[in-house]
PDB file of N, CA and C in Angstrom:
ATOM      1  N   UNK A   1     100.603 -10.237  41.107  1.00  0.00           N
ATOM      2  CA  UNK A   1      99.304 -10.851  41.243  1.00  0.00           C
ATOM      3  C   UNK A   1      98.285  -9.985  40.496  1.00  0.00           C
ATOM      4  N   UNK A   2      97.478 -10.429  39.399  1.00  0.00           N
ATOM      5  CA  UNK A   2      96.675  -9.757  38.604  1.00  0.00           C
ATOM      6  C   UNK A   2      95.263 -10.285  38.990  1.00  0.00           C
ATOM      7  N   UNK A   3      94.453  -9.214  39.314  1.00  0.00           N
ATOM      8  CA  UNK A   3      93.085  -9.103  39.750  1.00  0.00           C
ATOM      9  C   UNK A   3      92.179  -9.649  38.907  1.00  0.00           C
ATOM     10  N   UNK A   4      91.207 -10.691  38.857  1.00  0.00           N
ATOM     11  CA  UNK A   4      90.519 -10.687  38.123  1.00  0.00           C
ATOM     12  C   UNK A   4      88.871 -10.091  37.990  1.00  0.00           C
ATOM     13  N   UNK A   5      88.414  -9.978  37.366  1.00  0.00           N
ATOM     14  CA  UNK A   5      86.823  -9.597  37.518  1.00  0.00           C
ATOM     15  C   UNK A   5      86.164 -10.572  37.535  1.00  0.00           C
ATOM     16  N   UNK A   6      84.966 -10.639  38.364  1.00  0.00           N
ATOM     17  CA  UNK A   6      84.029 -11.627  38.343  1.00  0.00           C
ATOM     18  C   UNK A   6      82.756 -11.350  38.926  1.00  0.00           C
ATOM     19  N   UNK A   7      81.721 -12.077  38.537  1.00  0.00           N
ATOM     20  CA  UNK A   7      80.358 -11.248  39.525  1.00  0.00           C
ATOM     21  C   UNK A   7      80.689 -11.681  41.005  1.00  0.00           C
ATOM     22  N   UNK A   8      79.954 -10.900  41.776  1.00  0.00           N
ATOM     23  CA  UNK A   8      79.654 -11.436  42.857  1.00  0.00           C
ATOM     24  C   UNK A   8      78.662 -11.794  42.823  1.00  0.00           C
ATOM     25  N   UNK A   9      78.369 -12.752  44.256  1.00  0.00           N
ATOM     26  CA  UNK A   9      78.260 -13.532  44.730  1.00  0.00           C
ATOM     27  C   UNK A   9      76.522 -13.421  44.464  1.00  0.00           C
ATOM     28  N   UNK A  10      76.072 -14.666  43.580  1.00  0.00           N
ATOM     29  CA  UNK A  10      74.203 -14.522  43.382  1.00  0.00           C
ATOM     30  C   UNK A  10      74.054 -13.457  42.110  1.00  0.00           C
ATOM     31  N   UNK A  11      74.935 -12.865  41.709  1.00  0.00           N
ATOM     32  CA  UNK A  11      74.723 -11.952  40.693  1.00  0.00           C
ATOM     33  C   UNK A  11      74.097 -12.478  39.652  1.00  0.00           C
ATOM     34  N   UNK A  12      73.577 -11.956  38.464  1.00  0.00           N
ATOM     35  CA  UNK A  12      73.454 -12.795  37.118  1.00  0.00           C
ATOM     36  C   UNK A  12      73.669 -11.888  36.074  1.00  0.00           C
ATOM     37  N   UNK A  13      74.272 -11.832  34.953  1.00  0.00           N
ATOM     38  CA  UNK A  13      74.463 -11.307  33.787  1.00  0.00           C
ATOM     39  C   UNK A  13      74.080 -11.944  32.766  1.00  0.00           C
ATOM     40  N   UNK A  14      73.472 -10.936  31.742  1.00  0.00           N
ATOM     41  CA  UNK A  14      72.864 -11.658  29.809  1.00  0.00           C
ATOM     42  C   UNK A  14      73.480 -10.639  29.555  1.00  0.00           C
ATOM     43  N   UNK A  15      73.590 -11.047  28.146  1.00  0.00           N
ATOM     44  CA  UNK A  15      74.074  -9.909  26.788  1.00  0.00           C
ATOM     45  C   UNK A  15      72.660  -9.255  26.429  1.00  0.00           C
ATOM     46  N   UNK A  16      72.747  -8.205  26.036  1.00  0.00           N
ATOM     47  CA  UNK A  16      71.188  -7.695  25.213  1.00  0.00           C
ATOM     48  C   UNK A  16      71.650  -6.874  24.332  1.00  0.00           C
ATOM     49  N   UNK A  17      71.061  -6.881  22.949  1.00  0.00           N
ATOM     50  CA  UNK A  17      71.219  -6.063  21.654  1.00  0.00           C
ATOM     51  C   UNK A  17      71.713  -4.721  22.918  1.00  0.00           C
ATOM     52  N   UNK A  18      71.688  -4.014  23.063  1.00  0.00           N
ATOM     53  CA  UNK A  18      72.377  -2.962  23.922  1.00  0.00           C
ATOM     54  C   UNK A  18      73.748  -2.423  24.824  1.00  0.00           C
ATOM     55  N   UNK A  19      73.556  -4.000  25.463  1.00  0.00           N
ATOM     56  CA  UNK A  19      74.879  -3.924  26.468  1.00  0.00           C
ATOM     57  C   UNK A  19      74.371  -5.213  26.963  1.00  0.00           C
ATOM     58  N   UNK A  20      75.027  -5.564  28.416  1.00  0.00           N
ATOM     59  CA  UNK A  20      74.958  -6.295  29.741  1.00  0.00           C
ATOM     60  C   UNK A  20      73.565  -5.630  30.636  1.00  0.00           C
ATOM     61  N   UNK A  21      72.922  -6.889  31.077  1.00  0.00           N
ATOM     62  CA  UNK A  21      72.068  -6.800  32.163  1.00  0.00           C
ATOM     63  C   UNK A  21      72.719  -7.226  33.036  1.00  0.00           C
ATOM     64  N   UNK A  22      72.335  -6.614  34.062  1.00  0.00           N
ATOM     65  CA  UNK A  22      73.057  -7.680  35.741  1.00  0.00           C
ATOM     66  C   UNK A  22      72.030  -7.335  36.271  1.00  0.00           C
ATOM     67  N   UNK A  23      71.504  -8.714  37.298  1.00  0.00           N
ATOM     68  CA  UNK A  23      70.727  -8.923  37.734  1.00  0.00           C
ATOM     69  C   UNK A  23      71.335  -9.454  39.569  1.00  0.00           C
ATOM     70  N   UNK A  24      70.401  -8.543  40.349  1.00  0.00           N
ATOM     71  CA  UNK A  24      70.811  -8.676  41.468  1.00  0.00           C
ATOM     72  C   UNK A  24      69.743  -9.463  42.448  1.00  0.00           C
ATOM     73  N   UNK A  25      69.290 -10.855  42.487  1.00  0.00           N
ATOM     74  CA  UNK A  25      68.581 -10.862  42.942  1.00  0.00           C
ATOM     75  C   UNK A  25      68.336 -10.632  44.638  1.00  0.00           C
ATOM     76  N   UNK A  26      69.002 -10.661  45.293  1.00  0.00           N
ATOM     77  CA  UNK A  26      68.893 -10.973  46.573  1.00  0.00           C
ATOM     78  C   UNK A  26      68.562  -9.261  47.259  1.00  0.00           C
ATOM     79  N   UNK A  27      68.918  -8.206  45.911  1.00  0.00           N
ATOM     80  CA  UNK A  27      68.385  -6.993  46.522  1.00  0.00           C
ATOM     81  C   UNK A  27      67.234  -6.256  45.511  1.00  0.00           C
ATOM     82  N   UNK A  28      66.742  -7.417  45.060  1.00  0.00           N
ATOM     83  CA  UNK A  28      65.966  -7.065  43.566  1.00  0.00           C
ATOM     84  C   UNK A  28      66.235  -5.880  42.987  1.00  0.00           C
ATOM     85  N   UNK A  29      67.177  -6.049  42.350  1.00  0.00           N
ATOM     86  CA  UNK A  29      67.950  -4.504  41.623  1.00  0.00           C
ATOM     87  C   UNK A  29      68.350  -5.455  40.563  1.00  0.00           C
ATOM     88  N   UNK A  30      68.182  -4.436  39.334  1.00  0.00           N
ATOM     89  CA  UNK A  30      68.784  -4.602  38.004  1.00  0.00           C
ATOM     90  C   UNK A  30      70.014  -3.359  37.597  1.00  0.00           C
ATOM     91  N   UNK A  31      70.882  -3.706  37.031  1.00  0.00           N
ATOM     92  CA  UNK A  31      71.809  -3.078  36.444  1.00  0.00           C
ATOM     93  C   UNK A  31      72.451  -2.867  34.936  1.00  0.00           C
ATOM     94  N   UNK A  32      72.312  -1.812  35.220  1.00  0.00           N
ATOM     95  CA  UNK A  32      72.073  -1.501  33.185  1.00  0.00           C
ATOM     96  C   UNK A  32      73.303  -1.356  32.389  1.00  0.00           C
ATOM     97  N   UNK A  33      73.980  -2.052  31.656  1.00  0.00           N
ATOM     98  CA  UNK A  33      75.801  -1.080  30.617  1.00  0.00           C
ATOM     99  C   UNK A  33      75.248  -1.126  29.307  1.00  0.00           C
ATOM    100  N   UNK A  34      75.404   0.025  29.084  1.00  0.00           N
ATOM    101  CA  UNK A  34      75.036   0.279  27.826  1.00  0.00           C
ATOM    102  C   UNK A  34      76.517   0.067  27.021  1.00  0.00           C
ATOM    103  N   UNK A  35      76.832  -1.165  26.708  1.00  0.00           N
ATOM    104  CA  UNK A  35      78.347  -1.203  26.213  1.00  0.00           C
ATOM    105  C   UNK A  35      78.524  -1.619  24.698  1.00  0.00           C
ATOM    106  N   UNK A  36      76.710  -1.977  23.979  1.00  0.00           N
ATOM    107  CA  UNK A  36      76.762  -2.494  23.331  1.00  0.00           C
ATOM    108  C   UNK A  36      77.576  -4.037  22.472  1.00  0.00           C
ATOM    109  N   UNK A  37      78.735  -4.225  21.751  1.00  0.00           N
ATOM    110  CA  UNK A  37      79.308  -4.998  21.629  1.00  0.00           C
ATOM    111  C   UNK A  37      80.725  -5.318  21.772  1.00  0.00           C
ATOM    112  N   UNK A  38      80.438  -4.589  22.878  1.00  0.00           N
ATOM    113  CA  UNK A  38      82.033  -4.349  23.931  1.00  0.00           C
ATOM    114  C   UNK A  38      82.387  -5.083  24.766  1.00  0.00           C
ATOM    115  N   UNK A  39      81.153  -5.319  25.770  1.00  0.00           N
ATOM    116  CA  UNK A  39      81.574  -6.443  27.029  1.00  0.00           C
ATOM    117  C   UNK A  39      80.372  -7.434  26.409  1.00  0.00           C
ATOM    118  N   UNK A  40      80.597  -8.887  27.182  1.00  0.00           N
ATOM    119  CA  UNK A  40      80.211 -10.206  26.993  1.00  0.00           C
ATOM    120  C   UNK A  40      80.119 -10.787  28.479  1.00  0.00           C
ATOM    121  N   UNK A  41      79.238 -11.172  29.056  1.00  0.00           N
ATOM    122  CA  UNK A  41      79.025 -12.062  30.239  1.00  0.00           C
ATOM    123  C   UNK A  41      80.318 -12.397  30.243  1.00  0.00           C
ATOM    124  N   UNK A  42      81.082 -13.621  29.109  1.00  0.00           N
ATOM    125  CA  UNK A  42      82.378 -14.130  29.561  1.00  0.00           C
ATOM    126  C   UNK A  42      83.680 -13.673  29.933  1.00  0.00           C
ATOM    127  N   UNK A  43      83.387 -12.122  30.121  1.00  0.00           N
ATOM    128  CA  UNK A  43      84.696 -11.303  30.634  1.00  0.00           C
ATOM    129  C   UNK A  43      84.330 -10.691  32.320  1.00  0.00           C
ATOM    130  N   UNK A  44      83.290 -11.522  32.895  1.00  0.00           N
ATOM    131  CA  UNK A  44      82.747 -11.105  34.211  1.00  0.00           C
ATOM    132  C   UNK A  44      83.161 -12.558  35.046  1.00  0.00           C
ATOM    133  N   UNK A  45      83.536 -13.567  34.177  1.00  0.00           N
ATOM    134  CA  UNK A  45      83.412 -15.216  34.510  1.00  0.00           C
ATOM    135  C   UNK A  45      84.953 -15.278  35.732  1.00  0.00           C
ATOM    136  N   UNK A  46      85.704 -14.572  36.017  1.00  0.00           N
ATOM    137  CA  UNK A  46      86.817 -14.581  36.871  1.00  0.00           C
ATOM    138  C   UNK A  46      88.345 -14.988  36.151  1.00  0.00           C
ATOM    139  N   UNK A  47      88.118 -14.925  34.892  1.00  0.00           N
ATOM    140  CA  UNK A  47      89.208 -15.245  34.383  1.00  0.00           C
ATOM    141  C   UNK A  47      90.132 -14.345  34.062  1.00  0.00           C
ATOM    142  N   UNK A  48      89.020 -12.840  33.250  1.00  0.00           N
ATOM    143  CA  UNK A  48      89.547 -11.890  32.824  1.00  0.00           C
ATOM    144  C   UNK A  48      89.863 -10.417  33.787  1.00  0.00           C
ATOM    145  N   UNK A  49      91.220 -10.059  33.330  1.00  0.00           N
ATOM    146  CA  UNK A  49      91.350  -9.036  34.404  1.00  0.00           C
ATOM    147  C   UNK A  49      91.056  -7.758  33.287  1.00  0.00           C
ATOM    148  N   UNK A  50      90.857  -6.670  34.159  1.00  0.00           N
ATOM    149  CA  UNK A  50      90.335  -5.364  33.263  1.00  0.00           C
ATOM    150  C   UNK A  50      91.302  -4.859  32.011  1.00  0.00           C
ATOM    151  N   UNK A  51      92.626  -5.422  32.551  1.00  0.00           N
ATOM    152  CA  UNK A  51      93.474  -5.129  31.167  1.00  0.00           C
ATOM    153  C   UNK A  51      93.519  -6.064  30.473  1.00  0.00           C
ATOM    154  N   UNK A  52      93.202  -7.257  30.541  1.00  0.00           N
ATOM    155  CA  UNK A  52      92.701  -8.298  29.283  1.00  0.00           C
ATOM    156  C   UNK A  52      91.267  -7.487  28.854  1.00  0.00           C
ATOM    157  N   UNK A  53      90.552  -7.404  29.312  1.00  0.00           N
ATOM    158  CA  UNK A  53      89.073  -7.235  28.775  1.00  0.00           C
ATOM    159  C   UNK A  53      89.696  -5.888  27.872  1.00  0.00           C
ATOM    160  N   UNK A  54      90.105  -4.708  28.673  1.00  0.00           N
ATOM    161  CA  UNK A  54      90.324  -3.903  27.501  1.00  0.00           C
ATOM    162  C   UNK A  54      91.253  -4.079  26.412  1.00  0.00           C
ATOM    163  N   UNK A  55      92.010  -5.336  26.105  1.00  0.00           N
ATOM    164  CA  UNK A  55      93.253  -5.709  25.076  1.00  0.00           C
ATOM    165  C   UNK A  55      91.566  -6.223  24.636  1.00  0.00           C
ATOM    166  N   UNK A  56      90.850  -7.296  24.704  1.00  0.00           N
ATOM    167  CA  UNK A  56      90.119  -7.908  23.933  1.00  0.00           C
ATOM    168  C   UNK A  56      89.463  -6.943  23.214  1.00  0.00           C
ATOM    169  N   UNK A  57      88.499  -5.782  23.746  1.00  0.00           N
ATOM    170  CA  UNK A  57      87.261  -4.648  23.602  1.00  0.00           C
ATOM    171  C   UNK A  57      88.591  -3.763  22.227  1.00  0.00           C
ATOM    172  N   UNK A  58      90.250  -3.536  22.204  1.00  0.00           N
ATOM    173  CA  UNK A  58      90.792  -2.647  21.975  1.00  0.00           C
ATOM    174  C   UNK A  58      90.779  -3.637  20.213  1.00  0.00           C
ATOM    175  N   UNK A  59      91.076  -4.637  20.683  1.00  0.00           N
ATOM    176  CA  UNK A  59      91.505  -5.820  19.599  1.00  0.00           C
ATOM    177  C   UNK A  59      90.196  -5.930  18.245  1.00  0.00           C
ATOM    178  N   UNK A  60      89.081  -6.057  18.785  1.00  0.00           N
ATOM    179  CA  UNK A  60      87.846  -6.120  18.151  1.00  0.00           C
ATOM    180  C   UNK A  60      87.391  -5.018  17.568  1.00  0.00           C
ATOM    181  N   UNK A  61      87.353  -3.873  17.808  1.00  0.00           N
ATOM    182  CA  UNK A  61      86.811  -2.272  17.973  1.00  0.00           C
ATOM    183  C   UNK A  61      87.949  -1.878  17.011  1.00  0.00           C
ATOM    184  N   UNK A  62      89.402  -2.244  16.782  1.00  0.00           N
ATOM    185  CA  UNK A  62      90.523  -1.438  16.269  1.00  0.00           C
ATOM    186  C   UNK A  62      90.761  -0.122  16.864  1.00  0.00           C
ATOM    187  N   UNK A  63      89.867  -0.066  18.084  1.00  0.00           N
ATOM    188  CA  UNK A  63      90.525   1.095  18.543  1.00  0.00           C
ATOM    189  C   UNK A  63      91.744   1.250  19.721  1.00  0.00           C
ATOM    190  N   UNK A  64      92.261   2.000  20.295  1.00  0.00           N
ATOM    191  CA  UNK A  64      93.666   2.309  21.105  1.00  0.00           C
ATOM    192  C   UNK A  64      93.078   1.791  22.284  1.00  0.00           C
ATOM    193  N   UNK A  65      93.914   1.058  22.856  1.00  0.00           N
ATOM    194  CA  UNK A  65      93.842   0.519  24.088  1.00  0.00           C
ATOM    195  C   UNK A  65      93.483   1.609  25.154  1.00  0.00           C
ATOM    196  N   UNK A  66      94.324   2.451  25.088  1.00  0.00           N
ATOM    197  CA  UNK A  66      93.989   3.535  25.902  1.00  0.00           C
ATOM    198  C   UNK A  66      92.637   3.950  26.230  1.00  0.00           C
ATOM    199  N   UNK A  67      92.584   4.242  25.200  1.00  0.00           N
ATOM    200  CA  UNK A  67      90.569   4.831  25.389  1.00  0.00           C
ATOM    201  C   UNK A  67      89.671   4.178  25.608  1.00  0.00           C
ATOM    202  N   UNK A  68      90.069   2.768  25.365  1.00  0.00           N
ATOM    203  CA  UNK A  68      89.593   1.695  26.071  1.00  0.00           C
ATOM    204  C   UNK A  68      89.315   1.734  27.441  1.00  0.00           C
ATOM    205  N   UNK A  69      90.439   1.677  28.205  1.00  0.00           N
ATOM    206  CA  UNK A  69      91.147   1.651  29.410  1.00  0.00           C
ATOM    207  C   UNK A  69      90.237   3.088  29.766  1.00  0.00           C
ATOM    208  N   UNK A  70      90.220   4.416  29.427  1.00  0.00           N
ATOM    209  CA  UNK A  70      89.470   4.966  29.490  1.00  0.00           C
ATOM    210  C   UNK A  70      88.130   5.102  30.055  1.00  0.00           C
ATOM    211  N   UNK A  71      87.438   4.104  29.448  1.00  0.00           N
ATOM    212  CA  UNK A  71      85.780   4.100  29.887  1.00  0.00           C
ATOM    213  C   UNK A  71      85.682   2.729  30.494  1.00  0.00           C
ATOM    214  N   UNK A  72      86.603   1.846  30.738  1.00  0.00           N
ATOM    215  CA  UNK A  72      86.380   0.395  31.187  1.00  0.00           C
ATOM    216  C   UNK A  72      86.766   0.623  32.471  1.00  0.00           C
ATOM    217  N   UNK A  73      88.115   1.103  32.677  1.00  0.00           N
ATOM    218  CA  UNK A  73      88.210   1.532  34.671  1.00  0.00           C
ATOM    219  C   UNK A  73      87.490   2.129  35.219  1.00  0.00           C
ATOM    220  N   UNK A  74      86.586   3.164  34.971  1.00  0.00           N
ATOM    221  CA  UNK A  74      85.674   3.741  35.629  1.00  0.00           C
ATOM    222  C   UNK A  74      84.415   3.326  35.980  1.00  0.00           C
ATOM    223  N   UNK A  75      83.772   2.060  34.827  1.00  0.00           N
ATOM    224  CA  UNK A  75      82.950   1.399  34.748  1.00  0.00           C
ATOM    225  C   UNK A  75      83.134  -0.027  35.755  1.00  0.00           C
ATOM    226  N   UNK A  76      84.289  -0.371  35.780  1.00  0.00           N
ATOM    227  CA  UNK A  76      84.485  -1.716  36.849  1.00  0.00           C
ATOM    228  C   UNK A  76      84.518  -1.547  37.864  1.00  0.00           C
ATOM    229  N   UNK A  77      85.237  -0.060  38.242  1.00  0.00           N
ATOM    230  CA  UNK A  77      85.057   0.553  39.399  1.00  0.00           C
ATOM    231  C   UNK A  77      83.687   0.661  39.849  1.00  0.00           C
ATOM    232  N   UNK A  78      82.894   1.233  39.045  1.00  0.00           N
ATOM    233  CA  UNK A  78      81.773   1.491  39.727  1.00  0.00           C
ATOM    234  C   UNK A  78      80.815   0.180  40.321  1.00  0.00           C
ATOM    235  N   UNK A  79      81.203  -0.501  39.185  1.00  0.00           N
ATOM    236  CA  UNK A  79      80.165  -2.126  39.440  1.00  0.00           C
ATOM    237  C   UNK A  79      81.015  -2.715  40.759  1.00  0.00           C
ATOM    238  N   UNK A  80      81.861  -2.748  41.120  1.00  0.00           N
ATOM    239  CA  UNK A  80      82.640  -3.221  42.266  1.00  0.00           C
ATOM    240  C   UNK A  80      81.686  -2.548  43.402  1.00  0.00           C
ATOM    241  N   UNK A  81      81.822  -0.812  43.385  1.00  0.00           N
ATOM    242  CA  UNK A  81      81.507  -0.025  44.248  1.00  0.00           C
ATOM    243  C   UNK A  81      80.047  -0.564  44.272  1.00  0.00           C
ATOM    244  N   UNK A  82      79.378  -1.106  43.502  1.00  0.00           N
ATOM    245  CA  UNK A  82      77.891  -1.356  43.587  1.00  0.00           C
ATOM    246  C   UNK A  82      77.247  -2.539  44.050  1.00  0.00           C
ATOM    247  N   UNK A  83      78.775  -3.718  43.877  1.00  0.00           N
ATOM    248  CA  UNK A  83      78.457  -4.714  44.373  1.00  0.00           C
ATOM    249  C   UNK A  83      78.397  -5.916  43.223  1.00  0.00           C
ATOM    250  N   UNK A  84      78.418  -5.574  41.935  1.00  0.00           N
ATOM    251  CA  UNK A  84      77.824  -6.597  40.882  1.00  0.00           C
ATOM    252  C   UNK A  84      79.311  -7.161  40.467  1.00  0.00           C
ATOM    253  N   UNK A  85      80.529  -6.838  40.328  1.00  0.00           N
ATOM    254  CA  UNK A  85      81.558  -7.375  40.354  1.00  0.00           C
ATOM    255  C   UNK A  85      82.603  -7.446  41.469  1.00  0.00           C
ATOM    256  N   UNK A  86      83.017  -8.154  41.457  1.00  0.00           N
ATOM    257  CA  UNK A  86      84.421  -8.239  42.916  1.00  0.00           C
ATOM    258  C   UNK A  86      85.615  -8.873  41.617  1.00  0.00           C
ATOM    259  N   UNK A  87      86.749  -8.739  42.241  1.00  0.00           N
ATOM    260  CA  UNK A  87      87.810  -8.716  42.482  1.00  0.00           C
ATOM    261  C   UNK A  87      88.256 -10.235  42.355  1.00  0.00           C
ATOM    262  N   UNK A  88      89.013 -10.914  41.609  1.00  0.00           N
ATOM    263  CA  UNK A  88      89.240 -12.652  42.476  1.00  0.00           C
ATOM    264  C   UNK A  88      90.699 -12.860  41.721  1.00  0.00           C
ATOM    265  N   UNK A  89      91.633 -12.787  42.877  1.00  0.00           N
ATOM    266  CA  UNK A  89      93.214 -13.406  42.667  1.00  0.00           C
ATOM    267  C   UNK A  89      93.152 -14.569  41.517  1.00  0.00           C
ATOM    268  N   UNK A  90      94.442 -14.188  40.643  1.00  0.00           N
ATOM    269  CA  UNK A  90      94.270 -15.162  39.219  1.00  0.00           C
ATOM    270  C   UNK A  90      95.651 -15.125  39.599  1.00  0.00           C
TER     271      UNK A  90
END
């Protein structure tokens, strides 16, 4: 069973020349990734699990999956831990 990412629940995400905004309204908090042209709203949509997103980010970039995997688990982790992504059985 592979995990997928997705916002939670009321969340909102845009792209910005920079990274991802997430927008929290219900605790009026904003959330900042500076990922530039790495992540896309449509890898938060519940489809993609963190090792697709980093095959996609590894695929585009030409760089090693690994190092990918690198700065993307620590980062999903944290947005989980924060509340702006959960988890959803695919």
């Amino acid at each position: 069973m592979n995990m997928a990412c997705r916002l939670a629940d009321r969340v909102r995400v845009r792209k910005e020349s920079w990274g991802l905004l997430f927008y929290l309204p219900a605790r009026h908090r904003v959330c900042f990734v500076k990922s530039r042209d790495w992540l896309y709203p449509r890898h938060f949509d519940g489809t993609w699990t963190p090792g697709d997103i980093a095959a996609d980010v590894a695929r585009r970039t030409a760089l090693p999956v690994e190092k990918v995997e690198r700065c993307l688990y620590p980062l999903t982790d944290r947005l989980k831990k924060d509340r702006v992504i959960t988890d959803e059985v695919r």
